[in-house]
Protein backbone atom coordinates (compact mmCIF):
# COMPACT_ATOMS: atom_id res chain seq x y z
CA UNK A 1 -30.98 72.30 -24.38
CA UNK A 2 -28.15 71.75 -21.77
CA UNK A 3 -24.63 71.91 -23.01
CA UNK A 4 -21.55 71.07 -21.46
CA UNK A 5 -18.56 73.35 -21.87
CA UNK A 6 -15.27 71.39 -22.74
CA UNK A 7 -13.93 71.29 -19.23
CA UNK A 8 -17.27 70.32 -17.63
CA UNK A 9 -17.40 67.23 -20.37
CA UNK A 10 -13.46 66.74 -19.25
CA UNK A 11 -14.45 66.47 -15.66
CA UNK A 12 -17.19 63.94 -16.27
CA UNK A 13 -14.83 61.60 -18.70
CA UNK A 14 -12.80 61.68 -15.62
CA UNK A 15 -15.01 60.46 -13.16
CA UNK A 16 -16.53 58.22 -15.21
CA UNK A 17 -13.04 56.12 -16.12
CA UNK A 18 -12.22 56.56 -12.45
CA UNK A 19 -14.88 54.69 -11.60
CA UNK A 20 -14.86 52.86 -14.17
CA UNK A 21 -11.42 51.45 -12.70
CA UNK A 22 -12.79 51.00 -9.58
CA UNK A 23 -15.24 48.81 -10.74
CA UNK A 24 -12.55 46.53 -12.61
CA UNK A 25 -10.22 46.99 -9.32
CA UNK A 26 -12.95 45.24 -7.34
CA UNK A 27 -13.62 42.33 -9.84
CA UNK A 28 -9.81 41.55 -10.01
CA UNK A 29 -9.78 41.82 -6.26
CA UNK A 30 -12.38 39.46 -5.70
CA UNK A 31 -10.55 37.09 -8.19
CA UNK A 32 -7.19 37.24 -6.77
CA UNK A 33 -8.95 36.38 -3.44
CA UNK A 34 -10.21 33.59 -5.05
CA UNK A 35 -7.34 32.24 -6.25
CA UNK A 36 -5.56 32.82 -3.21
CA UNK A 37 -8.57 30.79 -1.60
CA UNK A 38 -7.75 28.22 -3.50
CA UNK A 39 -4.04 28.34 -3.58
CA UNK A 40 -4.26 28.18 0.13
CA UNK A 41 -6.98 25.23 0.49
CA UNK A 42 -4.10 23.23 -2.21
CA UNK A 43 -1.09 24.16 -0.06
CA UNK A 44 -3.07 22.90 3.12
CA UNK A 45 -4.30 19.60 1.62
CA UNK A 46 -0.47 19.24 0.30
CA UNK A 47 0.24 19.28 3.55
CA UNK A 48 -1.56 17.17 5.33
CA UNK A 49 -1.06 14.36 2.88
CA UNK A 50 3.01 15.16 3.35
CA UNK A 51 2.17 15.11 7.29
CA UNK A 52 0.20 11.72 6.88
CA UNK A 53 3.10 10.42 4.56
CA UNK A 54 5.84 10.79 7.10
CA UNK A 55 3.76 9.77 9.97
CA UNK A 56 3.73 6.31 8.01
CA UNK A 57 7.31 6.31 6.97
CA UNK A 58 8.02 7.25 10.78
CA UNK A 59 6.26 4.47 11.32
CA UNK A 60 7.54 1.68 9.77
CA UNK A 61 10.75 2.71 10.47
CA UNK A 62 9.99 2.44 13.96
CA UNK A 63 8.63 -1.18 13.86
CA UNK A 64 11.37 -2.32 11.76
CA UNK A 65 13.66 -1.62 14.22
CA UNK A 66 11.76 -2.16 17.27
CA UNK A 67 9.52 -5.53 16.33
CA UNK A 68 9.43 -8.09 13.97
CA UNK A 69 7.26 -7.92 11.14
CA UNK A 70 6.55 -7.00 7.46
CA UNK A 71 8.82 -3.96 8.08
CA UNK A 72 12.22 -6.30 9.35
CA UNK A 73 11.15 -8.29 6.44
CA UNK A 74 11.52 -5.77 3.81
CA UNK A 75 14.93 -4.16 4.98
CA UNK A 76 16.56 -7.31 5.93
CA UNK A 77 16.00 -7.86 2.25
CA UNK A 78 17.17 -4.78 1.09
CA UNK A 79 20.00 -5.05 2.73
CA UNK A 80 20.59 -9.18 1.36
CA UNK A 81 20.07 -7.38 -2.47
CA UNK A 82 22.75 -4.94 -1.60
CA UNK A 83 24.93 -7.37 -0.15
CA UNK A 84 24.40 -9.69 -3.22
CA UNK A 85 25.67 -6.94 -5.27
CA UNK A 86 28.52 -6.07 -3.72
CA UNK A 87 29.57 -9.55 -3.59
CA UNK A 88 29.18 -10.40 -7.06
CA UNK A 89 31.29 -7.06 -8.27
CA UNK A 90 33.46 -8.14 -6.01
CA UNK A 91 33.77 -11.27 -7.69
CA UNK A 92 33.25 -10.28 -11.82
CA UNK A 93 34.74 -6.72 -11.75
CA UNK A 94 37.58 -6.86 -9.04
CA UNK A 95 38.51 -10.64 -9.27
CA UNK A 96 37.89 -11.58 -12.89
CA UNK A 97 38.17 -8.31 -14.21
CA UNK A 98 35.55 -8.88 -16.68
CA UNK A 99 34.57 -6.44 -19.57
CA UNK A 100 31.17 -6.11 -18.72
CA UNK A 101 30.78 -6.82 -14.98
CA UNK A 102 28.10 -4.55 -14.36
CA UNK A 103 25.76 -7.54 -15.60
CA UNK A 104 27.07 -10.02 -12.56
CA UNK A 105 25.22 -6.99 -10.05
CA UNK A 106 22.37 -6.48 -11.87
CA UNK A 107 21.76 -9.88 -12.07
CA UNK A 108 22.08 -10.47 -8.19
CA UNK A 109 19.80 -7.91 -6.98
CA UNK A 110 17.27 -9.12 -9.18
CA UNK A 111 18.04 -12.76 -7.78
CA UNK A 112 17.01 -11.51 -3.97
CA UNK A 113 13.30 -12.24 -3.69
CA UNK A 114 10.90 -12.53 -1.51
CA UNK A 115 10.95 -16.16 -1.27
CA UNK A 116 13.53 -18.77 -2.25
CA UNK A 117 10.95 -20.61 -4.80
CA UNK A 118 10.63 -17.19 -6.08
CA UNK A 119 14.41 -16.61 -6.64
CA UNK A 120 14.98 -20.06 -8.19
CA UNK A 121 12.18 -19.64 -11.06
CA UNK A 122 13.44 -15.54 -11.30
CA UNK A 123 16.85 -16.77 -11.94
CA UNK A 124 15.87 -19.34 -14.61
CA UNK A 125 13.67 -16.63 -16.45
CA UNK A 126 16.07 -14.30 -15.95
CA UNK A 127 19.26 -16.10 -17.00
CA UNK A 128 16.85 -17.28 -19.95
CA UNK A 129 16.22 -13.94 -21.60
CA UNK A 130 19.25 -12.30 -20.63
CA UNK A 131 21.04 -15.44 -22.25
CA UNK A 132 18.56 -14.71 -25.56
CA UNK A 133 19.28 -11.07 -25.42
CA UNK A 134 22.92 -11.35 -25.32
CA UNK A 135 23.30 -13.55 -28.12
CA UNK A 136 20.93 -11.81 -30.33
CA UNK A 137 22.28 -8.67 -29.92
CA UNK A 138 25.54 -10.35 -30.91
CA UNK A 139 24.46 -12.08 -33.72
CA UNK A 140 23.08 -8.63 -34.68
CA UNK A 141 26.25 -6.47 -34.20
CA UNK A 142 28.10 -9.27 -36.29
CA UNK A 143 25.74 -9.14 -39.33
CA UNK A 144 25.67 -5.19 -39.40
CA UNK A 145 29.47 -5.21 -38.67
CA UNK A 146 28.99 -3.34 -35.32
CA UNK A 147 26.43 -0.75 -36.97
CA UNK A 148 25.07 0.29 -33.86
CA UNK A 149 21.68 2.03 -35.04
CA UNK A 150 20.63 -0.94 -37.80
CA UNK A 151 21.42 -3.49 -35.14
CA UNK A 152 18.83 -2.17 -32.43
CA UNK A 153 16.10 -2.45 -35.12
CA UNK A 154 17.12 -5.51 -35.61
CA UNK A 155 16.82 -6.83 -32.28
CA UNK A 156 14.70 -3.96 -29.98
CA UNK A 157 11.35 -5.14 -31.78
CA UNK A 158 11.98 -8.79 -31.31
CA UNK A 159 13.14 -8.41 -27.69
CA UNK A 160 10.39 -6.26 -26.88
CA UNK A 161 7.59 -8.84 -28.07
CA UNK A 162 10.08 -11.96 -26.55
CA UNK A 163 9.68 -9.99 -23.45
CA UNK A 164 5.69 -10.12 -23.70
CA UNK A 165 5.73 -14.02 -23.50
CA UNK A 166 3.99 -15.09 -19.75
CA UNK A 167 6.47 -18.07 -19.92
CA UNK A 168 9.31 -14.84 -18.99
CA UNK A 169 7.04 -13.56 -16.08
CA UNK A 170 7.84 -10.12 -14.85
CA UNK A 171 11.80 -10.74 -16.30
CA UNK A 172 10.95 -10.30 -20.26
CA UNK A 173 12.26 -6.90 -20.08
CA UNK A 174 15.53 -7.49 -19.40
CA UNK A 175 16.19 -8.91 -22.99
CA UNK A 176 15.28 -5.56 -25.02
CA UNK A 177 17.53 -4.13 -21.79
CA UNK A 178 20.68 -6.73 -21.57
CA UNK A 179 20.24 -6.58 -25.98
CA UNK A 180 21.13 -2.28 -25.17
CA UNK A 181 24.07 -2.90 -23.24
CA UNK A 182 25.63 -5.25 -25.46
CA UNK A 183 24.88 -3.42 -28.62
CA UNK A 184 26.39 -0.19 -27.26
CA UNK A 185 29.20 -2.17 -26.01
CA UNK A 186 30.20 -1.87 -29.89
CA UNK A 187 31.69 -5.63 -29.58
CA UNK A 188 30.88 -8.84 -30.72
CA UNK A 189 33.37 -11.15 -30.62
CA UNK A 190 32.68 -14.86 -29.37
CA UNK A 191 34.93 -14.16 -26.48
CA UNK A 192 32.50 -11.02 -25.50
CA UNK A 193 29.83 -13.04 -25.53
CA UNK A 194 30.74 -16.05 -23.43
CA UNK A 195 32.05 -13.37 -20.34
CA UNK A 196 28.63 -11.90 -20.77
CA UNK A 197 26.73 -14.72 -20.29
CA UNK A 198 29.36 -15.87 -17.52
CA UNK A 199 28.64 -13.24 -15.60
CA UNK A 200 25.03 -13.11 -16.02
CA UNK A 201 25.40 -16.47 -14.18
CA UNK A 202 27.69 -15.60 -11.34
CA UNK A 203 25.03 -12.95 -10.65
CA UNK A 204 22.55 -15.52 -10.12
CA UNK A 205 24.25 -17.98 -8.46
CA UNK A 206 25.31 -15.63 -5.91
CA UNK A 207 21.75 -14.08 -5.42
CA UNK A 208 20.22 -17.06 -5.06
CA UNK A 209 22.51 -18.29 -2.56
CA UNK A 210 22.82 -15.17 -0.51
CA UNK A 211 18.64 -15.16 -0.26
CA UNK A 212 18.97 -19.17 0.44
CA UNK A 213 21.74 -18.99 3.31
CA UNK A 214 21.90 -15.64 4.82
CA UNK A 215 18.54 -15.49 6.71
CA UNK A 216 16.28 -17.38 4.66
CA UNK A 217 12.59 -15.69 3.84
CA UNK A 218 10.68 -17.94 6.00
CA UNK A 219 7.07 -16.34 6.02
CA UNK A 220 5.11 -18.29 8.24
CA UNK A 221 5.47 -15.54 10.69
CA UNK A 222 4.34 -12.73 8.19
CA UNK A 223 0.74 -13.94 8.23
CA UNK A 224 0.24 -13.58 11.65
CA UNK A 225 2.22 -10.35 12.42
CA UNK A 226 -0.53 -8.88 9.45
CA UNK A 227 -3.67 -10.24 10.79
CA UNK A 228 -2.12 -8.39 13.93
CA UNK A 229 -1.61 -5.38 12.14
CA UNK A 230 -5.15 -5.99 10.73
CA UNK A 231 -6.66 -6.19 13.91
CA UNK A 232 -5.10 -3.93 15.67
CA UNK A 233 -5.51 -0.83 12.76
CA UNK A 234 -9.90 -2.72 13.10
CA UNK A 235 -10.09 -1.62 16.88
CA UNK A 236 -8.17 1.88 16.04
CA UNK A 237 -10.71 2.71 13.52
CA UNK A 238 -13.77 1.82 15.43
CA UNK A 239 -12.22 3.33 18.61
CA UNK A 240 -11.91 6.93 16.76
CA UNK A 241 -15.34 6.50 15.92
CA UNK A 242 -16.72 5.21 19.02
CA UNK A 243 -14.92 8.39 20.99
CA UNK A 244 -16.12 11.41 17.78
CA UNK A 245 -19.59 9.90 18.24
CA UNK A 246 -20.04 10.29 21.99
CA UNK A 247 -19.82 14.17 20.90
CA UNK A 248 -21.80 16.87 19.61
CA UNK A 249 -20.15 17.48 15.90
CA UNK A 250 -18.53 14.34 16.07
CA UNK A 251 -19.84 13.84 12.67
CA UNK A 252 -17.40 16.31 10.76
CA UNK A 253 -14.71 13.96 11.56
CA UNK A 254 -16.75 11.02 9.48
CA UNK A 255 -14.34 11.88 6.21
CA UNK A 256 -10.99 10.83 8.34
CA UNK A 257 -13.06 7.93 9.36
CA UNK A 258 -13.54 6.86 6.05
CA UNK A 259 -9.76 7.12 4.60
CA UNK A 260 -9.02 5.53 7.80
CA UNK A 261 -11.30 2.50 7.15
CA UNK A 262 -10.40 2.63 3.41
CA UNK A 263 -6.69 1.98 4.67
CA UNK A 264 -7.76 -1.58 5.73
CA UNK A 265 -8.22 -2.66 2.58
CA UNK A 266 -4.61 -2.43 1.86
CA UNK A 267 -4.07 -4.25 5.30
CA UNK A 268 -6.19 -7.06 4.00
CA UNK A 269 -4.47 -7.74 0.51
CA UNK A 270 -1.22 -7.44 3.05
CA UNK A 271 -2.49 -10.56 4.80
CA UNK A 272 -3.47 -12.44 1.86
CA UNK A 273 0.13 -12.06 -0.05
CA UNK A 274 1.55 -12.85 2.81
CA UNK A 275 -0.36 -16.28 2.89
CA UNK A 276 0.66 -16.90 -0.53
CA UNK A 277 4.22 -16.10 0.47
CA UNK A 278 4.20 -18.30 3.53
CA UNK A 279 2.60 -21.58 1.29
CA UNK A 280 5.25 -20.98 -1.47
CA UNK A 281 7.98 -19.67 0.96
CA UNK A 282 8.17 -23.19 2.50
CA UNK A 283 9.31 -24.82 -0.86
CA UNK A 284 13.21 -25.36 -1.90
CA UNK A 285 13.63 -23.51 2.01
CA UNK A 286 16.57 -24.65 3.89
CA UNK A 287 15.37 -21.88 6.37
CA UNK A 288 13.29 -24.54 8.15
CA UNK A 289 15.96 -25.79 9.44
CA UNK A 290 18.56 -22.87 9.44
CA UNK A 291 16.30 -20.20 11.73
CA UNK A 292 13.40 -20.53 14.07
CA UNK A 293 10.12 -20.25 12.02
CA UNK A 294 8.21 -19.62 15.16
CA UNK A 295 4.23 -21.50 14.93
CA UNK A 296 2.38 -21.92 12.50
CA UNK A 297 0.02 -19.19 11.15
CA UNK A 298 -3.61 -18.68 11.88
CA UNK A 299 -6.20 -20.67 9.43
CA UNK A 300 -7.31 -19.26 5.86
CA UNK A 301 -11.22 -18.63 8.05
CA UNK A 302 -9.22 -16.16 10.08
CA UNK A 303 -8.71 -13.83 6.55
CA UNK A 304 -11.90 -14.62 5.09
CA UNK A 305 -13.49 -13.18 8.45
CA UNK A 306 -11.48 -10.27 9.31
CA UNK A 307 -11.88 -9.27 5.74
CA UNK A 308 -15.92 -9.33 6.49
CA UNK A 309 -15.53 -7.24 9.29
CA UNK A 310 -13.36 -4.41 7.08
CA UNK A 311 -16.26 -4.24 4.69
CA UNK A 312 -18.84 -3.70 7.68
CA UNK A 313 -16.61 -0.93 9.08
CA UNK A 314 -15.95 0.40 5.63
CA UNK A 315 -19.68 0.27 5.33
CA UNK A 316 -20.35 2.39 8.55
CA UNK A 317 -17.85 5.11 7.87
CA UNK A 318 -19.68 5.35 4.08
CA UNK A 319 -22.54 5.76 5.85
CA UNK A 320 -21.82 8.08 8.67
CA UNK A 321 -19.60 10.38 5.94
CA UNK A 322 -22.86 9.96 3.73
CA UNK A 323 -24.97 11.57 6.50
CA UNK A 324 -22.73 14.56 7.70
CA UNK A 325 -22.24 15.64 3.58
CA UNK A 326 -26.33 15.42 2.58
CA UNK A 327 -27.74 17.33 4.59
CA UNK A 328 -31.16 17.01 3.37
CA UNK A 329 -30.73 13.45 5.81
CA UNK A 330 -32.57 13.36 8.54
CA UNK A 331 -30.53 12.24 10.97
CA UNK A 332 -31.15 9.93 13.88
CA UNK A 333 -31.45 11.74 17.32
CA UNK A 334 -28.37 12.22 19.93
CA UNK A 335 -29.02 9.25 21.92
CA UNK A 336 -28.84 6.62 19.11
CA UNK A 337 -25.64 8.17 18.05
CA UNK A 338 -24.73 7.84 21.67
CA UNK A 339 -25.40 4.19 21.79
CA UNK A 340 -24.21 3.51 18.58
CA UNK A 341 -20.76 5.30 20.06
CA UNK A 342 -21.30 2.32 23.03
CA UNK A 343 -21.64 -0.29 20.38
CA UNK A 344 -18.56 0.46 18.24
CA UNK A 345 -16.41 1.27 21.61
CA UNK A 346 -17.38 -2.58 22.67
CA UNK A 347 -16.31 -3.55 19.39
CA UNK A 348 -12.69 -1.85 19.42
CA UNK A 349 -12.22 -3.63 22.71
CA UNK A 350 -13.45 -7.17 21.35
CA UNK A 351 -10.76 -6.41 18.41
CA UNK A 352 -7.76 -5.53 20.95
CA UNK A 353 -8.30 -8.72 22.63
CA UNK A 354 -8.36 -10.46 19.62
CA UNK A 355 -5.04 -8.68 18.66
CA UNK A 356 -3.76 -10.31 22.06
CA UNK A 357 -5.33 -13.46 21.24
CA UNK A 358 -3.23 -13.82 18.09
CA UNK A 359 0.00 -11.97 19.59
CA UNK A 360 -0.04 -14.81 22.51
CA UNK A 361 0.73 -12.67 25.50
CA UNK A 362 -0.53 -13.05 28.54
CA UNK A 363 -3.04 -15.72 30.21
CA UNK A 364 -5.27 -16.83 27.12
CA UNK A 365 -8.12 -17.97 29.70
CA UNK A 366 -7.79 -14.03 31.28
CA UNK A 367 -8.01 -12.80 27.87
CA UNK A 368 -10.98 -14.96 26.72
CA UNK A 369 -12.22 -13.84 29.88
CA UNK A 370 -12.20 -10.35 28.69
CA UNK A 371 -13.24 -10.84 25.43
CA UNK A 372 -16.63 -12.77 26.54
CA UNK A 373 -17.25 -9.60 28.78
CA UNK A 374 -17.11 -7.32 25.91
CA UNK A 375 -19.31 -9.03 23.86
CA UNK A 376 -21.85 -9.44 25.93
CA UNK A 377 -21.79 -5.45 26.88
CA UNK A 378 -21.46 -5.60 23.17
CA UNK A 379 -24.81 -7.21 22.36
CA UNK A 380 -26.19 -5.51 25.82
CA UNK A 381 -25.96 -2.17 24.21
CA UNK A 382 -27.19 -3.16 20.64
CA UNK A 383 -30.15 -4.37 22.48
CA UNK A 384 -30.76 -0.47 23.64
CA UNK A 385 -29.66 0.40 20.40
CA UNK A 386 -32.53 -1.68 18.61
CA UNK A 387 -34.89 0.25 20.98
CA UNK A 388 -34.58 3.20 20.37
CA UNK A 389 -34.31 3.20 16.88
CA UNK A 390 -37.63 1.89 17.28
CA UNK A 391 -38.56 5.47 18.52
CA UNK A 392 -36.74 7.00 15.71
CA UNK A 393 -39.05 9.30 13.60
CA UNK A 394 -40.17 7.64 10.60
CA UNK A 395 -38.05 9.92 8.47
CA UNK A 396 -34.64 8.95 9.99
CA UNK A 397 -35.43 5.44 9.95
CA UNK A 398 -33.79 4.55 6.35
CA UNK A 399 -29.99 5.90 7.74
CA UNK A 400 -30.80 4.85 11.35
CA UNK A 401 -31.48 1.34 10.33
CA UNK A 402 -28.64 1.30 7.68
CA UNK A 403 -26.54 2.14 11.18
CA UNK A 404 -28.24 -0.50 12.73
CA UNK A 405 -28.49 -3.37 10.39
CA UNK A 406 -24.19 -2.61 9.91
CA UNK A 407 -22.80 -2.65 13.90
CA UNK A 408 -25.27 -5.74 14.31
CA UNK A 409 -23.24 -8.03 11.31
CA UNK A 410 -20.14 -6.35 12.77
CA UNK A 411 -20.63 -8.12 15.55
CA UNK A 412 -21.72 -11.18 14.54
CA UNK A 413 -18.44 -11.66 12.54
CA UNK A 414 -16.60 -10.04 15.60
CA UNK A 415 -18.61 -12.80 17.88
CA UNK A 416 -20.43 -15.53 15.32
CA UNK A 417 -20.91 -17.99 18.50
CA UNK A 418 -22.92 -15.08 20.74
């Protein structure tokens, strides 16, 4: 029988937990790369979306100060709110001196809307349940005798459900809020009460004429500066995928495609507020008559049928992301791609001249001119297109005719008459 001697059974304990230890060394190697993997792919997506973040921000900077638009729109008023404020401080906390004259502000930015219909109906809400608030939080402090905690269950609850009631719109919260600053206030007098109210009201006054006289929200503008927008982010979208497609892995860029395409969906809900600003932007207006409004927008069809063609490009970019992920697709050959690149790049030129069309620069006959060209190169190449899907294998015919069956209703809503 073979025995091992004390230091031979030493040396082989040894080894053994050395390599032992190597073994474990390697498993928390290949787990520390992984997380590093994986700490790295989170850092990278981080920042990209950072990178795509301030290329918008960038962005509407830039057209805010360079063209007039949704952009303008929004700081001119930000800076009306801010104004509003100032002035009605100005006027409750450094002319009247009043106790609480942090309402009179708070009041006044809220007043600044995006229409002037908008700010009158805010400011009745508003002055409604701030008026509620106020004296039920009073009423409250006087029956406790200024206990602060009992009088907030007293009136939070109630204010809370008051602020619930649709006939309050989006202000119902300021009555549980306004009810806070008045119960911590600590006073309760009749006097107290009155100056809050007052300057709940100078607030509103002054907001509502600060949006009603300093550059009036007139809107009728905003609709077509979007459908602009709309059209012009259309021909960007199909234009990136007119130029990936004309090349060998073009495919791998389908996924950008698709967040791309996903982005004029936002575009489209852009264009459709800003048709229900412009219809109830032109009521209780004096800025029809105290700034240039510019003509009239383009008709309700013109939404309905640029928001037909985002769902056919959507529908494209699902599909071309669709075939570059499954690989078990059979994919159509080179050449239909190739076309199909032809098709879309006919497309994103039929979209820029619509974008002129609705801009109104230049020669319109030129530019109809141009846009007749396109689509018939358009339908030209979907011709070829149809063809040689026809020679298609029969196994890439279910994704090839998907393709197929999607640029052909793009163009008929790009060119219904054709």
């Amino acid at each position: 029988m073979f025995t091992l001697g004390r230091g031979q059974l030493a040396v082989v304990l040894f080894f053994a937990f050395r390599q032992g230890r190597q073994k474990a060394g390697s498993c928390c190697d290949s787990a520390s790369k992984g997380n590093g993997l994986v700490r790295d792919a989170w850092w990278m997506a981080a920042w990209r979306w950072a990178g795509r973040e301030w290329a918008e921000v960038r962005r509407s900077v830039r057209s805010a100060f360079v063209e007039a638009g949704p952009e303008r729109d929004t700081l001119v008023q930000s800076l009306k709110a801010a104004g509003a404020a100032i002035a009605a401080w100005a006027v409750s906390g450094w002319w009247f001196q009043a106790p609480m004259a942090l309402l009179a502000p708070w009041t006044a930015i809220a007043m600044v809307g995006s229409t002037v219909y908008q700010s009158v109906r805010t400011g009745v809400q508003q002055f409604a349940i701030i008026a509620l608030g106020t004296l039920w939080a009073s009423v409250a402090m006087a029956f406790t005798r200024d206990q602060t905690m009992t009088a907030m269950l007293l009136t939070l609850p109630l204010m809370m459900l008051l602020g619930n009631y649709r006939r309050f719109g989006n202000q119902g919260i300021y009555g549980a809020t306004t009810a806070l600053f008045v119960i911590t206030g600590g006073v309760s007098s009749t006097s107290t009460v009155g100056h809050r109210l007052l300057e709940t009201l100078i607030g509103a006054v002054i907001g509502l004429l600060v949006n009603a006289f300093v550059l009036p929200p007139v809107h009728l503008r905003s609709v077509r500066d979007r459908l602009v927008r709309l059209a012009r982010e259309t021909a960007d979208v199909l234009g990136a995928m007119a130029e990936g497609l004309g090349e060998e892995d073009g495919l791998e860029k389908s996924e950008g495609w698709h967040h791309s395409a996903g982005g004029l969906t936002v575009s489209l809900q852009n264009v459709s507020e800003a048709r229900r600003w412009a219809m109830e932007g032109s009521r209780w207006n004096p800025g029809g008559r105290l700034r240039r409004t510019g003509p009239k927008p383009p008709p309700f069809s013109e939404d309905l049928r640029w928001g037909r063609v985002c769902t056919r490009v959507l529908a494209i970019t699902r599909t071309l992301e669709a075939i570059n992920d499954d690989t078990e697709l059979a994919r159509p050959s080179q050449d239909f791609f190739r076309l199909l690149s032809n098709v879309l790049g006919q497309a994103s030129r039929i979209c820029v001249v619509e974008t002129e069309l609705l801009v109104g620069s230049g020669s319109d006959a030129k530019q109809h001119e141009h846009r007749d060209a396109a689509v018939r190169e358009a339908w030209s190449v979907l011709s070829s297109l149809t063809d040689t899907f026809h020679r298609q294998e029969p196994r890439a015919s279910a994704v090839g005719g998907q393709l197929l069956l999607e640029a052909r209703q793009l163009l008929m809503e790009l060119a219904p008459s054709s």
